[in-house]
PDB file of N, CA and C in Angstrom:
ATOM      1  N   UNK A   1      80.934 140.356 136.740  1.00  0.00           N
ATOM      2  CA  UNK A   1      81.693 141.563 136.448  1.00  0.00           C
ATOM      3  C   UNK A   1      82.223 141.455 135.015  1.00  0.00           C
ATOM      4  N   UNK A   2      82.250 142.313 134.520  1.00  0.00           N
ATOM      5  CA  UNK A   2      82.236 142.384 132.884  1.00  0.00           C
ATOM      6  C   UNK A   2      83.999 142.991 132.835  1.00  0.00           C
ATOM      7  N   UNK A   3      84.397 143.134 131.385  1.00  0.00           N
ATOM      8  CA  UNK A   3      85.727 143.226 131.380  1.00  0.00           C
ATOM      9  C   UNK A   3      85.915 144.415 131.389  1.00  0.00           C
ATOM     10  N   UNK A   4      85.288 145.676 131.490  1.00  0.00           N
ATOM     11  CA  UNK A   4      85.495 147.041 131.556  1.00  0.00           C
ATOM     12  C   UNK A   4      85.515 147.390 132.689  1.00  0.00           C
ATOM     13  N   UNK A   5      84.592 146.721 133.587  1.00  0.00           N
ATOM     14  CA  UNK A   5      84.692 146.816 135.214  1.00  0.00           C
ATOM     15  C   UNK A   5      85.596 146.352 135.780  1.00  0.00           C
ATOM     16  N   UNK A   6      86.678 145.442 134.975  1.00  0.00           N
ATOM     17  CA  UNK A   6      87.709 144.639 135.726  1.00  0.00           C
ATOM     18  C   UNK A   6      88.870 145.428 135.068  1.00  0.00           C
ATOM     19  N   UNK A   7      88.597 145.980 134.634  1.00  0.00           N
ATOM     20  CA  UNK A   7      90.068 147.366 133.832  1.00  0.00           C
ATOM     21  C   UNK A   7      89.842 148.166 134.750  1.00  0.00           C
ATOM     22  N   UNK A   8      88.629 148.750 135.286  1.00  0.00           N
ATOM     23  CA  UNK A   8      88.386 150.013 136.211  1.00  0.00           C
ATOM     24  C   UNK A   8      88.604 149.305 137.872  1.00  0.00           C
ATOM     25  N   UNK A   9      88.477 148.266 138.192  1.00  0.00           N
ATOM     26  CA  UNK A   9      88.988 148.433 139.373  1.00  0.00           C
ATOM     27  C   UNK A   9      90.565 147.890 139.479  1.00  0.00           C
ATOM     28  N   UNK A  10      90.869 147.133 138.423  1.00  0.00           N
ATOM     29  CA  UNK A  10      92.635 147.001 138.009  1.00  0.00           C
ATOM     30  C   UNK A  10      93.237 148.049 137.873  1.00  0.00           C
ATOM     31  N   UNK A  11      92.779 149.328 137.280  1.00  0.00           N
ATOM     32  CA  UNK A  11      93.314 150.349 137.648  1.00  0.00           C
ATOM     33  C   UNK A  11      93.001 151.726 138.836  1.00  0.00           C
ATOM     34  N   UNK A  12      92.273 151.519 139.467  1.00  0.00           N
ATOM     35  CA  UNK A  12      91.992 151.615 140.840  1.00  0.00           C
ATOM     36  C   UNK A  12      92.604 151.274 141.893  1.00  0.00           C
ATOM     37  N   UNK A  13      92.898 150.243 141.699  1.00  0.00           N
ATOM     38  CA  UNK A  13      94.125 149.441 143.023  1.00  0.00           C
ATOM     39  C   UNK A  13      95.519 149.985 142.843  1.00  0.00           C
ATOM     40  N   UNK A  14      95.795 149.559 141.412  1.00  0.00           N
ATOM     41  CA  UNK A  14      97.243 150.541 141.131  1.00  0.00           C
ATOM     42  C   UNK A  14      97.810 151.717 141.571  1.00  0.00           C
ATOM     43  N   UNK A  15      96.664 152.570 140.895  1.00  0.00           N
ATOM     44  CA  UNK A  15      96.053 153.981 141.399  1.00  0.00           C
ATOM     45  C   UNK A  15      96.289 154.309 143.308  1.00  0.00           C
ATOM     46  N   UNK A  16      95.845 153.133 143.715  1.00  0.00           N
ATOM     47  CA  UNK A  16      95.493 153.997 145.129  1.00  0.00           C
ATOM     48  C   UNK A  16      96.747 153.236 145.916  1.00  0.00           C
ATOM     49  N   UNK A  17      97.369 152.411 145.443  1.00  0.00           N
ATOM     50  CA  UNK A  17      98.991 151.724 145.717  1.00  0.00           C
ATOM     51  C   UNK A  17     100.532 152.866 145.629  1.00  0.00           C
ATOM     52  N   UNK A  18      99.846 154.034 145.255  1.00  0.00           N
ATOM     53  CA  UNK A  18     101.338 154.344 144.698  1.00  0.00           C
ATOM     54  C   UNK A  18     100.824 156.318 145.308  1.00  0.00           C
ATOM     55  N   UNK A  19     101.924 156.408 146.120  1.00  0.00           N
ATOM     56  CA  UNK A  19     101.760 157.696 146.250  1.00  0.00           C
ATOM     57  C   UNK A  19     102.002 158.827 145.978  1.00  0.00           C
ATOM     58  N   UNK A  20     101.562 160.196 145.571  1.00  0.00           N
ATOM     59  CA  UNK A  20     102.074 161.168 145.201  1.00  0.00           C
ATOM     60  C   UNK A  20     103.742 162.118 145.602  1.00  0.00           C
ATOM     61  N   UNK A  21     104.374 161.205 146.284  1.00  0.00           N
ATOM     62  CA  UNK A  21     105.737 161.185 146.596  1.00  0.00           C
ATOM     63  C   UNK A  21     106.253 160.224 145.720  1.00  0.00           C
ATOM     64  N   UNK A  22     105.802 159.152 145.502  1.00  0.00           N
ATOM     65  CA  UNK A  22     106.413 158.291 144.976  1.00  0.00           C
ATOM     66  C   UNK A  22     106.501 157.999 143.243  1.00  0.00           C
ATOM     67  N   UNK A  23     105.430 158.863 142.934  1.00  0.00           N
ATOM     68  CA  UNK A  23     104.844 159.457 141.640  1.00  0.00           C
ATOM     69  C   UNK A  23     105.871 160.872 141.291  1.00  0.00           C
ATOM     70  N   UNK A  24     106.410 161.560 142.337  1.00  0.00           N
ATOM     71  CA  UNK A  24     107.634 162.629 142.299  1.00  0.00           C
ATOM     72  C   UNK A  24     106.484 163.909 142.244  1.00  0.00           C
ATOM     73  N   UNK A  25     105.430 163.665 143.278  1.00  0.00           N
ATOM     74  CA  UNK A  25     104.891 165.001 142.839  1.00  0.00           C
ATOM     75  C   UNK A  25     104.826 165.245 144.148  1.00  0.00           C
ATOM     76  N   UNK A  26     104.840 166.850 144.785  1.00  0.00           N
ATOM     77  CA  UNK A  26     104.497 167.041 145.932  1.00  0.00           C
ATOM     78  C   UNK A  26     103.507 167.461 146.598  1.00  0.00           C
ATOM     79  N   UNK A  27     103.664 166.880 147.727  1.00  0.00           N
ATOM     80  CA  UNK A  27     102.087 166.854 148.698  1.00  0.00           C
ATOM     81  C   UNK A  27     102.225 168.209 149.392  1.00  0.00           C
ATOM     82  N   UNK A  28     100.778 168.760 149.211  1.00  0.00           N
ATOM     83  CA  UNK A  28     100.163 169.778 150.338  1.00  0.00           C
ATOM     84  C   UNK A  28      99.476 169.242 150.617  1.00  0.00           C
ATOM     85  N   UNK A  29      99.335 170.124 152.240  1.00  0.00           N
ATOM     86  CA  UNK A  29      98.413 169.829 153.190  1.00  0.00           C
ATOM     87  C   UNK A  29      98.588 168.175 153.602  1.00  0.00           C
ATOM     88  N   UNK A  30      97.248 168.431 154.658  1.00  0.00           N
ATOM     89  CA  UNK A  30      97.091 167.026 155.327  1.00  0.00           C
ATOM     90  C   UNK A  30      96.585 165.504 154.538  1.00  0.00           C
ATOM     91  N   UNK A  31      95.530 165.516 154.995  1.00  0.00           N
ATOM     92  CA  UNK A  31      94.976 164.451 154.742  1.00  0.00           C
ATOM     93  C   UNK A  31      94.448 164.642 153.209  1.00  0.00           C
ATOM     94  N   UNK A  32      94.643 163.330 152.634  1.00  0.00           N
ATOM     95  CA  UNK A  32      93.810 163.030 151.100  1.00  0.00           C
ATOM     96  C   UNK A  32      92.781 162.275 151.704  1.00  0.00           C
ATOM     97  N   UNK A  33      91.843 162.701 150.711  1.00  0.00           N
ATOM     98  CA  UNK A  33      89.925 161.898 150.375  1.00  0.00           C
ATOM     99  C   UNK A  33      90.684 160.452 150.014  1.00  0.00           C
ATOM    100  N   UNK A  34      91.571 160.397 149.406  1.00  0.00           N
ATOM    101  CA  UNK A  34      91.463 158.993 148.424  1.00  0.00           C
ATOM    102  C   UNK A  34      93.190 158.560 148.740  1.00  0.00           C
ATOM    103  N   UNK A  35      93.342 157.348 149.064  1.00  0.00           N
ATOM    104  CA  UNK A  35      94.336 156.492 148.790  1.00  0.00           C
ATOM    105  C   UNK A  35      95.429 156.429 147.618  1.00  0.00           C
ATOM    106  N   UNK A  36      96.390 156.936 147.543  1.00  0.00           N
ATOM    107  CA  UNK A  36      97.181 157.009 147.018  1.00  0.00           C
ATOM    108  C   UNK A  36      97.040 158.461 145.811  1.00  0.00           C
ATOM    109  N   UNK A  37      97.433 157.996 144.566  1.00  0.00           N
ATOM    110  CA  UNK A  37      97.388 159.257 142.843  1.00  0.00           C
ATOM    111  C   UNK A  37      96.205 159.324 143.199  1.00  0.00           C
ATOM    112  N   UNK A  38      95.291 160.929 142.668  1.00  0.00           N
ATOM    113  CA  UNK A  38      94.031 161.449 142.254  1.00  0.00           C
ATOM    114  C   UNK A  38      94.110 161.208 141.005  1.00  0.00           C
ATOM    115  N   UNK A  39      92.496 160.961 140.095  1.00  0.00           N
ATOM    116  CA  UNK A  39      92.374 160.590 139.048  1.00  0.00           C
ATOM    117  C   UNK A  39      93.072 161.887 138.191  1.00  0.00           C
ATOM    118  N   UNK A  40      93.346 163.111 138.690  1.00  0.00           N
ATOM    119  CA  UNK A  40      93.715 164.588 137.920  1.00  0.00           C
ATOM    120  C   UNK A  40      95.067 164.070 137.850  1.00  0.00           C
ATOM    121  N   UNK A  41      95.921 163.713 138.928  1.00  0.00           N
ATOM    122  CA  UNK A  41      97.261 163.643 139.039  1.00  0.00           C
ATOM    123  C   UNK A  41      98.328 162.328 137.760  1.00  0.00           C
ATOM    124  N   UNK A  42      97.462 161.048 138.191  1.00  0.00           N
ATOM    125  CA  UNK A  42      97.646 160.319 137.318  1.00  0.00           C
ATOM    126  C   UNK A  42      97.628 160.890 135.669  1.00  0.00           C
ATOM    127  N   UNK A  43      96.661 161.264 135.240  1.00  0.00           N
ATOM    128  CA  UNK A  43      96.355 161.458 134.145  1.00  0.00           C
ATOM    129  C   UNK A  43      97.309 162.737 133.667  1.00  0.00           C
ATOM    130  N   UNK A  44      97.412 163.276 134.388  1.00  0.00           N
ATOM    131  CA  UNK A  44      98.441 164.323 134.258  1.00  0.00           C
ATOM    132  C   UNK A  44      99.964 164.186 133.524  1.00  0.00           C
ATOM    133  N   UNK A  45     100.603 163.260 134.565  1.00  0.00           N
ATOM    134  CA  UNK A  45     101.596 161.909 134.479  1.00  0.00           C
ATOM    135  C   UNK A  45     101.418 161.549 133.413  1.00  0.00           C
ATOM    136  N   UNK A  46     100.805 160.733 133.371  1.00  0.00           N
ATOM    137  CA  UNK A  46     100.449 160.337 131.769  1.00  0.00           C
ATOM    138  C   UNK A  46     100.153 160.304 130.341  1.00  0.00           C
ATOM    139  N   UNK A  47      99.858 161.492 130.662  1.00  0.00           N
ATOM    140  CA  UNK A  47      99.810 162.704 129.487  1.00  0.00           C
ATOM    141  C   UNK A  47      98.356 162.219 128.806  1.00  0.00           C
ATOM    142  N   UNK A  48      97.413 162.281 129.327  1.00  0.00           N
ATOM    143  CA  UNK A  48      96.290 161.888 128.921  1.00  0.00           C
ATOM    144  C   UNK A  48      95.143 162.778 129.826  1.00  0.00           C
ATOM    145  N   UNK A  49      93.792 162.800 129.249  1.00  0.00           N
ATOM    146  CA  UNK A  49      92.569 163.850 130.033  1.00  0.00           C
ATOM    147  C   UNK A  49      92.485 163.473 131.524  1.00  0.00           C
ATOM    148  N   UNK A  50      91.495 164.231 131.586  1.00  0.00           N
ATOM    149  CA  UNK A  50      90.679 163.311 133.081  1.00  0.00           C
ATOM    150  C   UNK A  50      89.476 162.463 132.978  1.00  0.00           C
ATOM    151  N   UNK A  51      88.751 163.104 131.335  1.00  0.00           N
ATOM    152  CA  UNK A  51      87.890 162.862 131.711  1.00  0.00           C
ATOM    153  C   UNK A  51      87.986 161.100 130.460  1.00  0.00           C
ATOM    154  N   UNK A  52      88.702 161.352 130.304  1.00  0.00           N
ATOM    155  CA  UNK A  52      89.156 159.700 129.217  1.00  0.00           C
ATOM    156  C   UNK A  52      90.028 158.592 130.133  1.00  0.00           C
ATOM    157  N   UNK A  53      90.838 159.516 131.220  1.00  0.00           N
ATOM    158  CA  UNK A  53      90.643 158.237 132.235  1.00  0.00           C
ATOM    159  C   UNK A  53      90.211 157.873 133.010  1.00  0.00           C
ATOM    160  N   UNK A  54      89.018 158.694 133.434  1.00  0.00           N
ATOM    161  CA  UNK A  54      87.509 158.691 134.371  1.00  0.00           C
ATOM    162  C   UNK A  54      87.149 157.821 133.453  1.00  0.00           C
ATOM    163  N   UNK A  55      86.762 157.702 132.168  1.00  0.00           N
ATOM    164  CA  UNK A  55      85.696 156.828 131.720  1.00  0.00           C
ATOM    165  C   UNK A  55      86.350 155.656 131.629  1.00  0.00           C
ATOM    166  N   UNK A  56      87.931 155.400 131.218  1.00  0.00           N
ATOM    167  CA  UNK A  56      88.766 154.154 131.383  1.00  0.00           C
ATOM    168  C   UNK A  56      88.627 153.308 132.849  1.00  0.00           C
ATOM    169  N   UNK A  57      87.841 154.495 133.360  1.00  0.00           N
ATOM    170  CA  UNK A  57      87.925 153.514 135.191  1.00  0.00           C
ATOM    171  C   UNK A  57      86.854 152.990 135.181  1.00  0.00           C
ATOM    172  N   UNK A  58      85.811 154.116 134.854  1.00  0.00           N
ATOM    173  CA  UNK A  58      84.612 153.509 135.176  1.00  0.00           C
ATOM    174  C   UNK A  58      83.566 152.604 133.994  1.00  0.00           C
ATOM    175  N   UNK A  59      84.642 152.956 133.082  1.00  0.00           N
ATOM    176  CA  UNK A  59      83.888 151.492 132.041  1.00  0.00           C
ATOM    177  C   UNK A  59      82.940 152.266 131.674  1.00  0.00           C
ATOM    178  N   UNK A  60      82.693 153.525 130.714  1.00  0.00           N
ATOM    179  CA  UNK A  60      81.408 154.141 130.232  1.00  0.00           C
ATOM    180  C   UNK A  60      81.837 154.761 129.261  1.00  0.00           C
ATOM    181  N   UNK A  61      81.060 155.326 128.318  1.00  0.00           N
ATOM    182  CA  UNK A  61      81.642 155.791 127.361  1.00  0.00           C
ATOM    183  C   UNK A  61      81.823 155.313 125.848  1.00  0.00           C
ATOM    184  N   UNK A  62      82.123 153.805 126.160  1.00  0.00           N
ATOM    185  CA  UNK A  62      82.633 152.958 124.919  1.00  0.00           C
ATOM    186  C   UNK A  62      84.662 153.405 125.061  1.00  0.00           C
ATOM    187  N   UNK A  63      85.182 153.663 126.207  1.00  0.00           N
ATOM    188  CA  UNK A  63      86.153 154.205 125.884  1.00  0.00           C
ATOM    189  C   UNK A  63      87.611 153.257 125.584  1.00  0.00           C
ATOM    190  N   UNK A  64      88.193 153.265 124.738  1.00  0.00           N
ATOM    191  CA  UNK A  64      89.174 151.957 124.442  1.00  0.00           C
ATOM    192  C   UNK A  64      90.365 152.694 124.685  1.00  0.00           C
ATOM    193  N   UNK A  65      91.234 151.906 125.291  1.00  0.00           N
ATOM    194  CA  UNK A  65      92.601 152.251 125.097  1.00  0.00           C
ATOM    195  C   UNK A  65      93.685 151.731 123.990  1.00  0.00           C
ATOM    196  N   UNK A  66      94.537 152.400 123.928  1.00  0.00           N
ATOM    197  CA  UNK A  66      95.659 152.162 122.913  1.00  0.00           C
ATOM    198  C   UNK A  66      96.369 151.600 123.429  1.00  0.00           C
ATOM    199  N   UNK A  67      97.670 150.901 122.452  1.00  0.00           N
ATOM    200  CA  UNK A  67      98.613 150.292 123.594  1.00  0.00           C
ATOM    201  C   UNK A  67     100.043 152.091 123.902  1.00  0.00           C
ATOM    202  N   UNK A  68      99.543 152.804 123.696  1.00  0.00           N
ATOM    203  CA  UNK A  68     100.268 154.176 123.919  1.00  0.00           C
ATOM    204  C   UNK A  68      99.728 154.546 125.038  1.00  0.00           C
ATOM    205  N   UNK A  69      98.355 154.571 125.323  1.00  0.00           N
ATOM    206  CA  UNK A  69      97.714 155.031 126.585  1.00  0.00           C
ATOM    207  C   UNK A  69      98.111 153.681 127.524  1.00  0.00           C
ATOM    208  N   UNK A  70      97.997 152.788 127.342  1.00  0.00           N
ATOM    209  CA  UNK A  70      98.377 151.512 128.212  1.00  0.00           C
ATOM    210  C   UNK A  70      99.691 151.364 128.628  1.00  0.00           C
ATOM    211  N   UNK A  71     100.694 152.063 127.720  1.00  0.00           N
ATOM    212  CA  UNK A  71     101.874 151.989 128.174  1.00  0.00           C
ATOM    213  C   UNK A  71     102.451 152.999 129.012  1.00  0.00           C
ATOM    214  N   UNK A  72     101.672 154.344 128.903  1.00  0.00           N
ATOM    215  CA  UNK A  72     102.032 155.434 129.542  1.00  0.00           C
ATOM    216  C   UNK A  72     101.517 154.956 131.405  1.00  0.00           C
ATOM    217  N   UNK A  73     100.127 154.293 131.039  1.00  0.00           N
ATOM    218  CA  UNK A  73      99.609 154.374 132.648  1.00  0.00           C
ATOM    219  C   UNK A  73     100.425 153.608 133.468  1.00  0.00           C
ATOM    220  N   UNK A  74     101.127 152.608 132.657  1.00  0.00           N
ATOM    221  CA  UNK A  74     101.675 151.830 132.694  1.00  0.00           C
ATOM    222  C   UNK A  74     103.003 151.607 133.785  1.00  0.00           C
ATOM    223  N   UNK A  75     104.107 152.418 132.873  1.00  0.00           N
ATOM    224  CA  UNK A  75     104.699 153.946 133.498  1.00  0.00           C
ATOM    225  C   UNK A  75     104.877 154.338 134.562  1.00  0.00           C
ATOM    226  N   UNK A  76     103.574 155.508 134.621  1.00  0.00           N
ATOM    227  CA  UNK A  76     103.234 155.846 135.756  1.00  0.00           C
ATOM    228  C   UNK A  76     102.994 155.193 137.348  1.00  0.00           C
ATOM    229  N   UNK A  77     102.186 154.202 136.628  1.00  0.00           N
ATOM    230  CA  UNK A  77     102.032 152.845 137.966  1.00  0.00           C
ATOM    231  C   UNK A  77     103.005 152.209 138.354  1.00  0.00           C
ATOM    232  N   UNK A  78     103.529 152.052 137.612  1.00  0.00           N
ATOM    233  CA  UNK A  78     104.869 151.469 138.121  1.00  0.00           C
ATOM    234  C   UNK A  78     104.361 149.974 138.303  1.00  0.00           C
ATOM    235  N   UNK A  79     104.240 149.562 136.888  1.00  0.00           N
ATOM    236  CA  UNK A  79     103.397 148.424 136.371  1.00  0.00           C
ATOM    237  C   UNK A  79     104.752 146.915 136.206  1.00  0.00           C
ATOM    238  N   UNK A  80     104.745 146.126 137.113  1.00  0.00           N
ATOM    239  CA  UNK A  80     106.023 145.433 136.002  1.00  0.00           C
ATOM    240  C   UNK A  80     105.203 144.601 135.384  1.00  0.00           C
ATOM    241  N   UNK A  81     106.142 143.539 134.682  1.00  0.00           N
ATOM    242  CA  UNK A  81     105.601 143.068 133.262  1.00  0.00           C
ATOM    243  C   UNK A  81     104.305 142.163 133.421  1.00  0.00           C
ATOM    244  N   UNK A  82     104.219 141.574 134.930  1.00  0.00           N
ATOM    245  CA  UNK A  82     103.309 140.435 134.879  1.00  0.00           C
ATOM    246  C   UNK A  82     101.619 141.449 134.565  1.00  0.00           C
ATOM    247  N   UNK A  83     101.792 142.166 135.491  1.00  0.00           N
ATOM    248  CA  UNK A  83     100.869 143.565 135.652  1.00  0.00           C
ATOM    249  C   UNK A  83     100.679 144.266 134.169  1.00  0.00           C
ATOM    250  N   UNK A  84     101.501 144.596 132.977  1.00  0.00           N
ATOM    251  CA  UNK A  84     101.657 144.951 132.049  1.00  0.00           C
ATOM    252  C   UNK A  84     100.719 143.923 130.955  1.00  0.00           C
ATOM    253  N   UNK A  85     101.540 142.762 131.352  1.00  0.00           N
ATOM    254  CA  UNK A  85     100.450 141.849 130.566  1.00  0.00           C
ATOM    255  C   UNK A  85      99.233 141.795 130.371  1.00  0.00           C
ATOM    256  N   UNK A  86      98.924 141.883 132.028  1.00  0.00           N
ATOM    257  CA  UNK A  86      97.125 141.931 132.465  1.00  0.00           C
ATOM    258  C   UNK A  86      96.478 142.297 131.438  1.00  0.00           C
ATOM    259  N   UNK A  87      97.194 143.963 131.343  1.00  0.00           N
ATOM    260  CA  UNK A  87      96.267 144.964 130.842  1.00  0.00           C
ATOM    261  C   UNK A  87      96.434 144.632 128.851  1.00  0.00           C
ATOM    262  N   UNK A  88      96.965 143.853 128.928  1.00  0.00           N
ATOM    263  CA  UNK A  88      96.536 143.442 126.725  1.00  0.00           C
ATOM    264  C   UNK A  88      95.402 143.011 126.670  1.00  0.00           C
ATOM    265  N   UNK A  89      95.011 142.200 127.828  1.00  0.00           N
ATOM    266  CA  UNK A  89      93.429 141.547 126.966  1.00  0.00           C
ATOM    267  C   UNK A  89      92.549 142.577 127.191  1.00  0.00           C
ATOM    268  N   UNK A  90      91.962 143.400 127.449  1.00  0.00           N
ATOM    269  CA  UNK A  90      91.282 143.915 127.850  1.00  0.00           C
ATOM    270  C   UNK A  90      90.446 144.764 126.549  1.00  0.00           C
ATOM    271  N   UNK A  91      88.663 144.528 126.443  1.00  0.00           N
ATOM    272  CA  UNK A  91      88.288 144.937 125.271  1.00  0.00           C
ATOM    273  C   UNK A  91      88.390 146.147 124.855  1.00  0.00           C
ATOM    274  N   UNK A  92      88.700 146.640 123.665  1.00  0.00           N
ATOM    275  CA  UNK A  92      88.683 147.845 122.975  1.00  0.00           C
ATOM    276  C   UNK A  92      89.780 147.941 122.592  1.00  0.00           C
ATOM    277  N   UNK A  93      91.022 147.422 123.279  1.00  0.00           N
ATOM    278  CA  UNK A  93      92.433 147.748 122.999  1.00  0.00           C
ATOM    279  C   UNK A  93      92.874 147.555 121.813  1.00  0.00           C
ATOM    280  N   UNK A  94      93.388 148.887 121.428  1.00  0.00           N
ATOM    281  CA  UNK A  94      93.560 149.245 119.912  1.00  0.00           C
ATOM    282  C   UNK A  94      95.568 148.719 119.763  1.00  0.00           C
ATOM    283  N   UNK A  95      95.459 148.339 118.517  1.00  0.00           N
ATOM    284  CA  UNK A  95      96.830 147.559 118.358  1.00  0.00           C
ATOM    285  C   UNK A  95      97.638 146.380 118.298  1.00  0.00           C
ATOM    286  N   UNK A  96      98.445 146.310 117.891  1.00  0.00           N
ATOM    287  CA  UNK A  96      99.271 145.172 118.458  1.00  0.00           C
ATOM    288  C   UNK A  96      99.997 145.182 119.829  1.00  0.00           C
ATOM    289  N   UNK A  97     101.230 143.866 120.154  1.00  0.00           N
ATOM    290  CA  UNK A  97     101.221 143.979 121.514  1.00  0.00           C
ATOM    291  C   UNK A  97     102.139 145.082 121.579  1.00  0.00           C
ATOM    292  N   UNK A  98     102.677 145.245 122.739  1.00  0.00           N
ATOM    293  CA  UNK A  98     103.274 146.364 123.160  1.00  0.00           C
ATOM    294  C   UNK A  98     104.439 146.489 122.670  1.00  0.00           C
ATOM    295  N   UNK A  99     104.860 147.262 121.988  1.00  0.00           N
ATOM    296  CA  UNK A  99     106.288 147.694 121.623  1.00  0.00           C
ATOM    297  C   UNK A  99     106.423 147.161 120.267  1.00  0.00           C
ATOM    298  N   UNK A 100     105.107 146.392 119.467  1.00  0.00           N
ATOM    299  CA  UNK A 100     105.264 145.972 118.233  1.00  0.00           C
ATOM    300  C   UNK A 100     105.384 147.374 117.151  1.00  0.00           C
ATOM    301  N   UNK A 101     106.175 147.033 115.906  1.00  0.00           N
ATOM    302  CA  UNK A 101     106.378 147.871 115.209  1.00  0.00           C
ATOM    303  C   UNK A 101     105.094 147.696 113.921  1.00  0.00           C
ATOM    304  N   UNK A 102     104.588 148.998 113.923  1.00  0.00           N
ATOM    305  CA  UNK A 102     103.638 149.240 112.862  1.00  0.00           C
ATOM    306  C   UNK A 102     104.453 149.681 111.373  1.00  0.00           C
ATOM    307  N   UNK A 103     103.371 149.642 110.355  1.00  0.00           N
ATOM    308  CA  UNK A 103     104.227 150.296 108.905  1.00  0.00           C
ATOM    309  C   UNK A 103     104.054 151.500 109.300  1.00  0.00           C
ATOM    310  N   UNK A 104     104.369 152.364 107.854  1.00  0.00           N
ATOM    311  CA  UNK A 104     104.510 153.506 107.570  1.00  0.00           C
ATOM    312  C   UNK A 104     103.266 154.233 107.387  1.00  0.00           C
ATOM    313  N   UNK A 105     102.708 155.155 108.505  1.00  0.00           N
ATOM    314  CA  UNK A 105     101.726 156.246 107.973  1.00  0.00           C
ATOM    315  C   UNK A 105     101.500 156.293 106.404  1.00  0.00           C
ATOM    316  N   UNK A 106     100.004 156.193 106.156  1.00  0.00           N
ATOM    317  CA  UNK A 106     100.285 156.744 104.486  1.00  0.00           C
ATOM    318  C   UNK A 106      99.535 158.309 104.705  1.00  0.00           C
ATOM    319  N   UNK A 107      99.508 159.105 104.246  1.00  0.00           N
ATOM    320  CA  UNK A 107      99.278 160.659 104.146  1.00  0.00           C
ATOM    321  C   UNK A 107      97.845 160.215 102.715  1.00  0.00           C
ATOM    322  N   UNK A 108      96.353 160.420 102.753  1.00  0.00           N
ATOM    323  CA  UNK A 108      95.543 160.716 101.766  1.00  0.00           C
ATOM    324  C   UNK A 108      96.080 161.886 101.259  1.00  0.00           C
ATOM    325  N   UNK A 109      96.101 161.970  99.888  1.00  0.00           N
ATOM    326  CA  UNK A 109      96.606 162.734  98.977  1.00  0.00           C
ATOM    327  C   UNK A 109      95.925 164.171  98.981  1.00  0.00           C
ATOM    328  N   UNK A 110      94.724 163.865  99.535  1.00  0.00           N
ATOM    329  CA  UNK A 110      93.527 164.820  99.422  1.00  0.00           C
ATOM    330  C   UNK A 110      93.996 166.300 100.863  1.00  0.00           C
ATOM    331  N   UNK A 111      94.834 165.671 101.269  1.00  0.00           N
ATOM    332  CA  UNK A 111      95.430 166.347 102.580  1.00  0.00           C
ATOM    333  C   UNK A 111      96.413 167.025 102.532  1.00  0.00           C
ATOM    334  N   UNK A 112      96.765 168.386 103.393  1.00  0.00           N
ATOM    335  CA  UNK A 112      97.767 168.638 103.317  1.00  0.00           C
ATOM    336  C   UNK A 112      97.688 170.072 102.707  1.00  0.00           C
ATOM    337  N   UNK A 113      98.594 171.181 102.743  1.00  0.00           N
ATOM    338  CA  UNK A 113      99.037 172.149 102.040  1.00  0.00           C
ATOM    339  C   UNK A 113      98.695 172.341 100.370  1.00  0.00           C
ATOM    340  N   UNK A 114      98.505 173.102  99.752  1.00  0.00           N
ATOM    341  CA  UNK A 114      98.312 172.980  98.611  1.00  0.00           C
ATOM    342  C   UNK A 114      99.479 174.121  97.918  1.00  0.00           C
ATOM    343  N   UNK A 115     100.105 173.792  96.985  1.00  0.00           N
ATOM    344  CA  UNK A 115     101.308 175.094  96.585  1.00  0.00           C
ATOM    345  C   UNK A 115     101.417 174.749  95.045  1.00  0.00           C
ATOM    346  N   UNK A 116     101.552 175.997  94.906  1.00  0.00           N
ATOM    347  CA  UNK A 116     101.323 176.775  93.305  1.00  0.00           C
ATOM    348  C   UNK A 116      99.771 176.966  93.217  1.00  0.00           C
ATOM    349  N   UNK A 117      98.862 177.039  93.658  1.00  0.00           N
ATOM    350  CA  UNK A 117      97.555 177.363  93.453  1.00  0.00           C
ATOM    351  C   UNK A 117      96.902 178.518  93.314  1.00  0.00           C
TER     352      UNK A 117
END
């Protein structure tokens, strides 16, 4: 099992651990297809697509996470720190570790509004 497949079923288990009551969203109807958050619901939560955390599950795509997307799912899951950790090694992950402080945006000059022209 490769390390994209072990992000997609690490977040799969999470996923199907935590329920849409417990997530603060409310349930209609009876029965769910699937164990716990839907991939729509999560992502929702999270403030991220469906279809970027469909491919975060299923390892296709080339799709990398940030440590912004990692921290949000994070969040949502109701991840504590040992669980939080997991998810740093994992390939593609863009950044430093979590909560590290980056510099200052630089703005290309070439960008932007143009005035007096």
């Amino acid at each position: 099992m490769d390390r994209t497949t072990e992000l997609g079923e690490f977040l799969r288990t999470r996923r199907a651990r935590l329920s849409p009551r417990e997530a603060g969203l409310t349930e209609y109807g009876g029965r769910r297809r699937v164990p716990g958050l839907r991939r729509e619901e999560l992502a929702r939560l999270a403030g991220i697509s469906v279809g970027y955390y469909t491919r975060l599950e299923q390892g296709t795509g080339g799709a990398s996470a940030s440590d912004a997307v990692l921290d949000a799912l994070a969040r949502v899951l109701r991840m504590d720190e040992t669980e939080r950790g997991t998810c740093t090694g994992w390939p593609g992950r863009r950044g430093g570790p979590p909560g590290a402080r980056r510099g200052p945006r630089t703005r290309w000059s070439g960008c932007g509004p143009r005035y007096g022209t």
